[in-house]
C-alpha atoms as a PDB file:
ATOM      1  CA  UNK A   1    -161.200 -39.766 -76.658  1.00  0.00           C
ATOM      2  CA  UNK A   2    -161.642 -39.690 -80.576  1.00  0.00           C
ATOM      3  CA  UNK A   3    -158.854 -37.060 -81.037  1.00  0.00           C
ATOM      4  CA  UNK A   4    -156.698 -38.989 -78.394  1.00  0.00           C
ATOM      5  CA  UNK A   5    -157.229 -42.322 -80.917  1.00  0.00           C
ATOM      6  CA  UNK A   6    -156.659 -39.847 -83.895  1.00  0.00           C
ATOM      7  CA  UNK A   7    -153.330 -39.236 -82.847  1.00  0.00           C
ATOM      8  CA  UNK A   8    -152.040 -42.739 -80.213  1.00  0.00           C
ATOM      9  CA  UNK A   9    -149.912 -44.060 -82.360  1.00  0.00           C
ATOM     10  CA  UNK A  10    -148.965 -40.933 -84.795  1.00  0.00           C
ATOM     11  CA  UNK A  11    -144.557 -40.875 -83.660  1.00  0.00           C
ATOM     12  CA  UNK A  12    -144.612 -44.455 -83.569  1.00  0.00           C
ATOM     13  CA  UNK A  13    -141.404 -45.734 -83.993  1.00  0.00           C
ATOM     14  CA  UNK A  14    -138.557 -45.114 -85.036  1.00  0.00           C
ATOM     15  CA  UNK A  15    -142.215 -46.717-102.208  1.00  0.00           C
ATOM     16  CA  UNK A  16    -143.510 -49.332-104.055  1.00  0.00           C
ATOM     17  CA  UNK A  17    -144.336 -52.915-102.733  1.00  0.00           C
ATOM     18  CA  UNK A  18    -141.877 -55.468-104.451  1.00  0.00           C
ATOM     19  CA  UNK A  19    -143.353 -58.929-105.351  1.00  0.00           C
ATOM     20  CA  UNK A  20    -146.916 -59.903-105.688  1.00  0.00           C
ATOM     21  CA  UNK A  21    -149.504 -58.520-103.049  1.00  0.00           C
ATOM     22  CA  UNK A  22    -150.811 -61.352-102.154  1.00  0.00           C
ATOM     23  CA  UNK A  23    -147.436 -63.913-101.919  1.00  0.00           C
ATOM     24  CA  UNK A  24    -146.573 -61.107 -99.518  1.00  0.00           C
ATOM     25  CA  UNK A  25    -149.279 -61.166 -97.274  1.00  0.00           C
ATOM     26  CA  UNK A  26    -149.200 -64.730 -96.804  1.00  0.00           C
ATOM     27  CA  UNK A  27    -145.563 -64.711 -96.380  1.00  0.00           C
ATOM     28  CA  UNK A  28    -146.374 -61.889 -93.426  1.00  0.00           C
ATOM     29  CA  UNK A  29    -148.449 -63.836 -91.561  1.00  0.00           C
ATOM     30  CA  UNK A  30    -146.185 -66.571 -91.252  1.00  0.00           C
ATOM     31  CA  UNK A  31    -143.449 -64.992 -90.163  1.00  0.00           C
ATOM     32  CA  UNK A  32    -144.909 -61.962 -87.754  1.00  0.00           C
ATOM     33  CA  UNK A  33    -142.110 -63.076 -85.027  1.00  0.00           C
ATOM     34  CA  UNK A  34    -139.484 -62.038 -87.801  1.00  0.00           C
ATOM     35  CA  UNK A  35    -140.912 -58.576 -88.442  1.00  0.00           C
ATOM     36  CA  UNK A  36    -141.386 -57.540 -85.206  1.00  0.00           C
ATOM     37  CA  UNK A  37    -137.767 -58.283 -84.607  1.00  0.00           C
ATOM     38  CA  UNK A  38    -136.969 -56.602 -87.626  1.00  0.00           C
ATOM     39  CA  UNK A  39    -138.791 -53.417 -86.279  1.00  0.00           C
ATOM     40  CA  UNK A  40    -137.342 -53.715 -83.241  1.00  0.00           C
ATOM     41  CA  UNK A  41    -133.895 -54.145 -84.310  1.00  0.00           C
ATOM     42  CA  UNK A  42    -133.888 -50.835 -86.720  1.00  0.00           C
ATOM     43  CA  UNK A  43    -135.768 -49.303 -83.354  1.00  0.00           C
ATOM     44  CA  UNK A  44    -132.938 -50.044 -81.553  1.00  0.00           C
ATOM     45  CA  UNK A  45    -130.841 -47.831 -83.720  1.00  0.00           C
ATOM     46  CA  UNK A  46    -133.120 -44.746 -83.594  1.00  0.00           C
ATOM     47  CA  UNK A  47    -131.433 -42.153 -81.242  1.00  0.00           C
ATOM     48  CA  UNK A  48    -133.570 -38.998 -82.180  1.00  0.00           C
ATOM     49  CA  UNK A  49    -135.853 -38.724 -84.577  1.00  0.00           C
ATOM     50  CA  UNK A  50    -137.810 -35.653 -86.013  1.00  0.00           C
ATOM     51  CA  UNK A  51    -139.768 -34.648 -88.848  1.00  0.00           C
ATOM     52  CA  UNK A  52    -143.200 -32.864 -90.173  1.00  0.00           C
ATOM     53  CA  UNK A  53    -146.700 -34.621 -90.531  1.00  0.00           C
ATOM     54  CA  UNK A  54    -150.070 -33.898 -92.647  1.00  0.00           C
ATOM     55  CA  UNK A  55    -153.188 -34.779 -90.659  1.00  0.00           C
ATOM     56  CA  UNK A  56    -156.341 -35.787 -92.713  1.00  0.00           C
ATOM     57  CA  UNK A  57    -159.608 -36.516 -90.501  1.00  0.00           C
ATOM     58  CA  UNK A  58    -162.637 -37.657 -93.097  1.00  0.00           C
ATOM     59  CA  UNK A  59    -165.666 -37.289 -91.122  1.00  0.00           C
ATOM     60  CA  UNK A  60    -168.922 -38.589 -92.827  1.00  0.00           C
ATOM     61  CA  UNK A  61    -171.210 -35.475 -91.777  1.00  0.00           C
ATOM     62  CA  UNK A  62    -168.933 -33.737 -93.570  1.00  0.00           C
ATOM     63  CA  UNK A  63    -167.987 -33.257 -97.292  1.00  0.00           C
ATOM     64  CA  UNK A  64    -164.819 -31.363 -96.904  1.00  0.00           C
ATOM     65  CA  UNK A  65    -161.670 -33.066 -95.448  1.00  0.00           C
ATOM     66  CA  UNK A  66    -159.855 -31.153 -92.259  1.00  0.00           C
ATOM     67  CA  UNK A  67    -156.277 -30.765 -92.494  1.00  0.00           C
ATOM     68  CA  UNK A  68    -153.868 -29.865 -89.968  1.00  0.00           C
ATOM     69  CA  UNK A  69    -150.027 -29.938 -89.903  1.00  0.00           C
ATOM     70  CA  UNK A  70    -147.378 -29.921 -87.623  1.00  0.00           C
ATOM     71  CA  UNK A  71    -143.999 -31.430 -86.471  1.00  0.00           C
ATOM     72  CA  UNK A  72    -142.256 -33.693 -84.106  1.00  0.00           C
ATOM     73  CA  UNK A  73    -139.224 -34.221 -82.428  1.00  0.00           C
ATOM     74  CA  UNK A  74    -138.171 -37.687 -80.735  1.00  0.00           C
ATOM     75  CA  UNK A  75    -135.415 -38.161 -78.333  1.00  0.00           C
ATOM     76  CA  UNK A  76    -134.600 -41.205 -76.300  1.00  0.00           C
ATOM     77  CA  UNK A  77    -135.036 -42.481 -73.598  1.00  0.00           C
ATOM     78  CA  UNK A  78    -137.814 -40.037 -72.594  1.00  0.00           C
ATOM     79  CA  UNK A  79    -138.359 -36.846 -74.819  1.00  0.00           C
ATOM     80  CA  UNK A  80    -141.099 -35.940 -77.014  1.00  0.00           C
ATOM     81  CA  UNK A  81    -142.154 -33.117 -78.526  1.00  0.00           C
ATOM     82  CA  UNK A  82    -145.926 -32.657 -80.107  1.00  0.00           C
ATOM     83  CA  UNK A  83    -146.987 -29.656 -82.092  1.00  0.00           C
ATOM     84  CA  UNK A  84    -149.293 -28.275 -84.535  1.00  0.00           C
ATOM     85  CA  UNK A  85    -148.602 -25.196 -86.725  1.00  0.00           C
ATOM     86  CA  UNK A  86    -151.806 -25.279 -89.214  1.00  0.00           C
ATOM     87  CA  UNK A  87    -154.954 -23.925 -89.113  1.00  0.00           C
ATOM     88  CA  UNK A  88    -153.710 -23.656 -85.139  1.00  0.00           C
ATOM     89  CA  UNK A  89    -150.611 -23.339 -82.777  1.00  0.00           C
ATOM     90  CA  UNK A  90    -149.846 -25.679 -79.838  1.00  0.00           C
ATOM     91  CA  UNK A  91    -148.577 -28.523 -78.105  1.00  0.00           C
ATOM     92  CA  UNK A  92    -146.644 -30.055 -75.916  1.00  0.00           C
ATOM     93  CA  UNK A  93    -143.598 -31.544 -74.629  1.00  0.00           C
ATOM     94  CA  UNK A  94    -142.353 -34.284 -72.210  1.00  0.00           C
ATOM     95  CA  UNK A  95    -139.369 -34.225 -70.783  1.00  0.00           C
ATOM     96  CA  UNK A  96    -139.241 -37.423 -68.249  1.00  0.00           C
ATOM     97  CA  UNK A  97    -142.125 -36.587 -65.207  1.00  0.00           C
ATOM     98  CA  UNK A  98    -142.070 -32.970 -66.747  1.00  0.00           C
ATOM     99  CA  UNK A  99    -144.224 -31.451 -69.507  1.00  0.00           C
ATOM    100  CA  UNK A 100    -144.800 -28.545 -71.292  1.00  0.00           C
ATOM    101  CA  UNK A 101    -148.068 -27.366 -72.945  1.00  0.00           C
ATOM    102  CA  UNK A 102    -149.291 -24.090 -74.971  1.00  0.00           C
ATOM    103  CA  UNK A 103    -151.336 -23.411 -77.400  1.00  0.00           C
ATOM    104  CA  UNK A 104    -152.110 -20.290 -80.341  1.00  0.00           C
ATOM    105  CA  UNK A 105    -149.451 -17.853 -80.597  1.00  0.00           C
ATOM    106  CA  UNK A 106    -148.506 -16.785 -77.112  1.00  0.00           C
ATOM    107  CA  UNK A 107    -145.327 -17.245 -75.541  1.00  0.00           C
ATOM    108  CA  UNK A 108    -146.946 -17.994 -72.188  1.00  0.00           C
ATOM    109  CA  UNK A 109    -146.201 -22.163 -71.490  1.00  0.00           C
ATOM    110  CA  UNK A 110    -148.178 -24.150 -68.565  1.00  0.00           C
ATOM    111  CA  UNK A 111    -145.281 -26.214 -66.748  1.00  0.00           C
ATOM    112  CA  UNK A 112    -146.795 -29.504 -64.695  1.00  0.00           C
ATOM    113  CA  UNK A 113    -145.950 -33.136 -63.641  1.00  0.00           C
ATOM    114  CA  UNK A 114    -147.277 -35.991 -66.641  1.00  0.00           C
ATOM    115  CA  UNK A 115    -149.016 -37.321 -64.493  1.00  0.00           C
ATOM    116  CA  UNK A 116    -151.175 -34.521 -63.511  1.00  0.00           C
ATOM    117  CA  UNK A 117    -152.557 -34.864 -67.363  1.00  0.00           C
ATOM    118  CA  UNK A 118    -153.973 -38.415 -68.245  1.00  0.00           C
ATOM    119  CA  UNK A 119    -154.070 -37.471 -72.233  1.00  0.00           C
ATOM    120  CA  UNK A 120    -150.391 -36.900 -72.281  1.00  0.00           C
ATOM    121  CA  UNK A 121    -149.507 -39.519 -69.742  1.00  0.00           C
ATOM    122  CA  UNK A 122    -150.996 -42.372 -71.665  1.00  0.00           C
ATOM    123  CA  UNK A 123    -149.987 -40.751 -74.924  1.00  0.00           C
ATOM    124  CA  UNK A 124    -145.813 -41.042 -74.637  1.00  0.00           C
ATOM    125  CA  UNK A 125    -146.133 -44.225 -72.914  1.00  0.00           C
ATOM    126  CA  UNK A 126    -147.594 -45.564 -75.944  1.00  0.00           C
ATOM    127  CA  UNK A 127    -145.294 -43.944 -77.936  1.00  0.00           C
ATOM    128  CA  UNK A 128    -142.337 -44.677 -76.286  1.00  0.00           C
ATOM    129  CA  UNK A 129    -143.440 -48.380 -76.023  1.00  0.00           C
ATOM    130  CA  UNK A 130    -143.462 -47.963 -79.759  1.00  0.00           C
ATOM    131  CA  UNK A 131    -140.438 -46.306 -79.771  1.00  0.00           C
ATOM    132  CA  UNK A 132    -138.832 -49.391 -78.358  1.00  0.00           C
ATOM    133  CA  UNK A 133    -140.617 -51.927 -80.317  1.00  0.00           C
ATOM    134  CA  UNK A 134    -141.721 -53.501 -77.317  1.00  0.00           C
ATOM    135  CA  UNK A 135    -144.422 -55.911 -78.465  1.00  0.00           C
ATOM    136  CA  UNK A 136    -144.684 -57.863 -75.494  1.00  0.00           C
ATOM    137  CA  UNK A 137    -146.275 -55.071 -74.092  1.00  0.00           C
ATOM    138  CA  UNK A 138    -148.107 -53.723 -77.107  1.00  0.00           C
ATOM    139  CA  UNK A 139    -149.534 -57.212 -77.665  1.00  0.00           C
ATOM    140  CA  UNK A 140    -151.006 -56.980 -74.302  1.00  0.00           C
ATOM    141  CA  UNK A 141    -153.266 -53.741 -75.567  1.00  0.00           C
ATOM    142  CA  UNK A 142    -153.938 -54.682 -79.606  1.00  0.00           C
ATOM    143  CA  UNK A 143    -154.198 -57.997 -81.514  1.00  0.00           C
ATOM    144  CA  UNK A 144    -151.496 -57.247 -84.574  1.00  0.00           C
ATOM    145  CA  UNK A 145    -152.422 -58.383 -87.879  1.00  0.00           C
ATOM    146  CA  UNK A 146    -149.202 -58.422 -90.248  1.00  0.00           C
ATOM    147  CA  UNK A 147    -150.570 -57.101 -93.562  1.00  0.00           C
ATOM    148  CA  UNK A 148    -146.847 -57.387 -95.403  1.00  0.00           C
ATOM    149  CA  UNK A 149    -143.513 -57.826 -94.884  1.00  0.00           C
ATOM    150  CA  UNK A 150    -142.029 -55.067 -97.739  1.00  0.00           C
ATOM    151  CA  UNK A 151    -142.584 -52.587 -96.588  1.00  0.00           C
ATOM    152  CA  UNK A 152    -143.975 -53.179 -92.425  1.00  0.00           C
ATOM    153  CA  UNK A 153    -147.673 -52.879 -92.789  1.00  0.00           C
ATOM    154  CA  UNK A 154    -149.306 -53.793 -89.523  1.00  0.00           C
ATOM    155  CA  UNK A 155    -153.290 -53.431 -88.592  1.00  0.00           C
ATOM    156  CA  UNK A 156    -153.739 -53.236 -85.124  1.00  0.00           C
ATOM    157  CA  UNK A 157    -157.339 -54.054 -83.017  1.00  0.00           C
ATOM    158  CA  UNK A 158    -158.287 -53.074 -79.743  1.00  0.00           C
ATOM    159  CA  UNK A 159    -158.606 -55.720 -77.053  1.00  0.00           C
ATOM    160  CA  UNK A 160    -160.389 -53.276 -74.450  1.00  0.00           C
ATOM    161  CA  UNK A 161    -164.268 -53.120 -74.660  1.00  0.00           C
ATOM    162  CA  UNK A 162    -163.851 -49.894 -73.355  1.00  0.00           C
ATOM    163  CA  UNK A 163    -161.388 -49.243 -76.308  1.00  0.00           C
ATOM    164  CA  UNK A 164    -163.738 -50.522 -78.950  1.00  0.00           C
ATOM    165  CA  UNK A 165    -165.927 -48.052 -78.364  1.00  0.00           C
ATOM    166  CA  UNK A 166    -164.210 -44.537 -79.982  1.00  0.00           C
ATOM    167  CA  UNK A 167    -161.763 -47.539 -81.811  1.00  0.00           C
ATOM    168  CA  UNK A 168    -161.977 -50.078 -84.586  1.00  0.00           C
ATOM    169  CA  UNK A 169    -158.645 -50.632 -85.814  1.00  0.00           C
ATOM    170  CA  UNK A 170    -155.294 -48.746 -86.693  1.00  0.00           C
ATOM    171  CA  UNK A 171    -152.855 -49.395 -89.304  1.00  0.00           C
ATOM    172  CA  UNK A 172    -149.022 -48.474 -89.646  1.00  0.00           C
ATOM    173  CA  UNK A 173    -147.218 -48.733 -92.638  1.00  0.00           C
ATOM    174  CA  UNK A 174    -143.401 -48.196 -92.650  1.00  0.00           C
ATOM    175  CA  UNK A 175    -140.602 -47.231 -94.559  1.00  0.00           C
ATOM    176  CA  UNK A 176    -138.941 -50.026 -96.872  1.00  0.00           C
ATOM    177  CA  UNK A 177    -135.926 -50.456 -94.445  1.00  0.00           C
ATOM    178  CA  UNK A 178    -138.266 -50.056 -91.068  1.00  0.00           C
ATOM    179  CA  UNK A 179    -136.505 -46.844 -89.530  1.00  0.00           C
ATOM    180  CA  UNK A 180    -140.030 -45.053 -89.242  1.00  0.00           C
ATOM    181  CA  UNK A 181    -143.474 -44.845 -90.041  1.00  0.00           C
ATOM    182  CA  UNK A 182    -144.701 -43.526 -93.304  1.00  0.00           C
ATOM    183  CA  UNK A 183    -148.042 -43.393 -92.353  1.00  0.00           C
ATOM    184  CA  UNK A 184    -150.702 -44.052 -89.815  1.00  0.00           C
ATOM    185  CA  UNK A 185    -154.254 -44.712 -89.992  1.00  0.00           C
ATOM    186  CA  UNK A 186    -156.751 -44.401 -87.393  1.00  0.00           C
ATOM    187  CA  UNK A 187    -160.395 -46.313 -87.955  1.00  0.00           C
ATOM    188  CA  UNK A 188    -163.237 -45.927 -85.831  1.00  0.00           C
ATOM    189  CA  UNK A 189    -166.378 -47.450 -85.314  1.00  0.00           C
ATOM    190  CA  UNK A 190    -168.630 -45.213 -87.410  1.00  0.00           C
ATOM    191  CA  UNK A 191    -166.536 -45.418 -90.316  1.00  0.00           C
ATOM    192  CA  UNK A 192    -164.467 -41.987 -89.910  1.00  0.00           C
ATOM    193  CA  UNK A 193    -161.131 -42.103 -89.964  1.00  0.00           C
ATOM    194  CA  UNK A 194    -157.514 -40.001 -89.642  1.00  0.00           C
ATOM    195  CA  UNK A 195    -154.860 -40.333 -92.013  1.00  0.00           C
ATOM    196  CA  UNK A 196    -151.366 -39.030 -90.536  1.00  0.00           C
ATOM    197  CA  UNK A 197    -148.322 -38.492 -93.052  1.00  0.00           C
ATOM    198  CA  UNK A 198    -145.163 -38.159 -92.098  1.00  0.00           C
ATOM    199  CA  UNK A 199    -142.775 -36.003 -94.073  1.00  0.00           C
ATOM    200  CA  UNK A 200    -139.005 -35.020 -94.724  1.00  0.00           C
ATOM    201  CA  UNK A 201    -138.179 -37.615 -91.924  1.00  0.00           C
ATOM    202  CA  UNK A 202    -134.261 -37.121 -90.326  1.00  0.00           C
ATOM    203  CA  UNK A 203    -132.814 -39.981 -87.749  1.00  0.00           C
ATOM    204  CA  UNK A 204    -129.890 -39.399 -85.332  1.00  0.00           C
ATOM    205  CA  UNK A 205    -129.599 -35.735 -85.809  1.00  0.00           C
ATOM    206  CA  UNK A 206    -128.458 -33.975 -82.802  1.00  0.00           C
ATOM    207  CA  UNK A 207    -131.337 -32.232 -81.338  1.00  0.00           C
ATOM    208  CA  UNK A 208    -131.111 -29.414 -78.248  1.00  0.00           C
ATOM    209  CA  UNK A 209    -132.237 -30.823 -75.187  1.00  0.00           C
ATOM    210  CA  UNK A 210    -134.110 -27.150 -75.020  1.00  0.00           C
ATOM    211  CA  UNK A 211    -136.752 -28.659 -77.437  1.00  0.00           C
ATOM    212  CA  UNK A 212    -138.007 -30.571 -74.439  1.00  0.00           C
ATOM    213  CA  UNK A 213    -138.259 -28.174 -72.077  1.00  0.00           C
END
């Protein structure tokens, strides 16, 4: 369940911080209606979206930090496309009901219904929930705290005991004009955490419908 949390909210949605910190955050909390429908308006733009992504997981038994990378493809209404290329190879895709998973170098995929795999079923509905900017339904799962308005930054808490557990909190900062995240990170209880980066970003660029499958 950690590396599920590590990784819930990582193809969310489709530099600097103007004004004083503080001024914003205030401002934020007052008007967390108005950025969510901000969000959800540039979400409502976002055809396909694709791009590459730096994992960071700081463990406290550990002193070095482990880094993986990989890319991502997004295509709406219902096609996502995971995968890791460093240390390791794999991943998956979702193509409606269907999926796609493999893993180190070999050709060989393993074809089966989403729902046959609770990980990746739960997985792109949250990110196509997030995809949408639905926050009616998001708000049902987290309490969102609006950190600032410019750029996005949002801290979300889990409402499910059962969630708490492997969960403390997750936070989502986006890009200045709200087209995608920049970066997500992913808290837990003990005080380790994930960092996820994403990189070289690309909206509405045609992508092969062969990705998916």
């Amino acid at each position: 369940m950690k590396q599920f949390a590590c990784i819930l909210l990582a193809l969310c949605l489709s530099g600097g911080i103007p004004g004083d910190p503080t001024d914003s955050r205030a401002e934020a909390q007052g008007d967390a209606a108005g950025i969510f429908s901000k969000i959800a308006g540039s979400a409502s733009q976002v055809k396909t979206l694709a791009g590459d992504f730096i994992q960071e997981k700081h463990l406290s038994m550990l002193n070095n930090i482990l880094t993986s990378k990989g890319r991502f493809y997004y295509k709406r209404e219902d096609k996502l496309r995971w995968e890791l290329t460093d240390p390791i190879t794999s991943g998956f895709a979702v193509n409606g009901e269907k999926a796609i998973r493999w893993k180190d170098d070999s050709k060989r995929t393993q074809t089966f219904q989403v729902q046959q795999v609770p990980f990746i079923e739960v997985f792109t509905e949250q990110v196509f929930a997030w995809a949408k900017a639905d926050f009616k339904k998001l708000e049902k799962t987290y309490r969102i705290q609006v950190i600032r308005d410019k750029p996005a930054d949002l801290k979300l808490f889990p409402k499910s005991s059962q969630e708490k557990k492997y969960l403390n909190h997750i936070r989502i900062i986006f890009a200045l004009d709200t087209s995608h995240v920049q970066t997500v990170e992913v808290h837990e209880p003990d005080g380790d955490f994930t960092l996820i980066r994403f990189l070289n970003m690309t909206i509405n660029s045609p992508l092969p419908d062969s990705l998916f499958n």
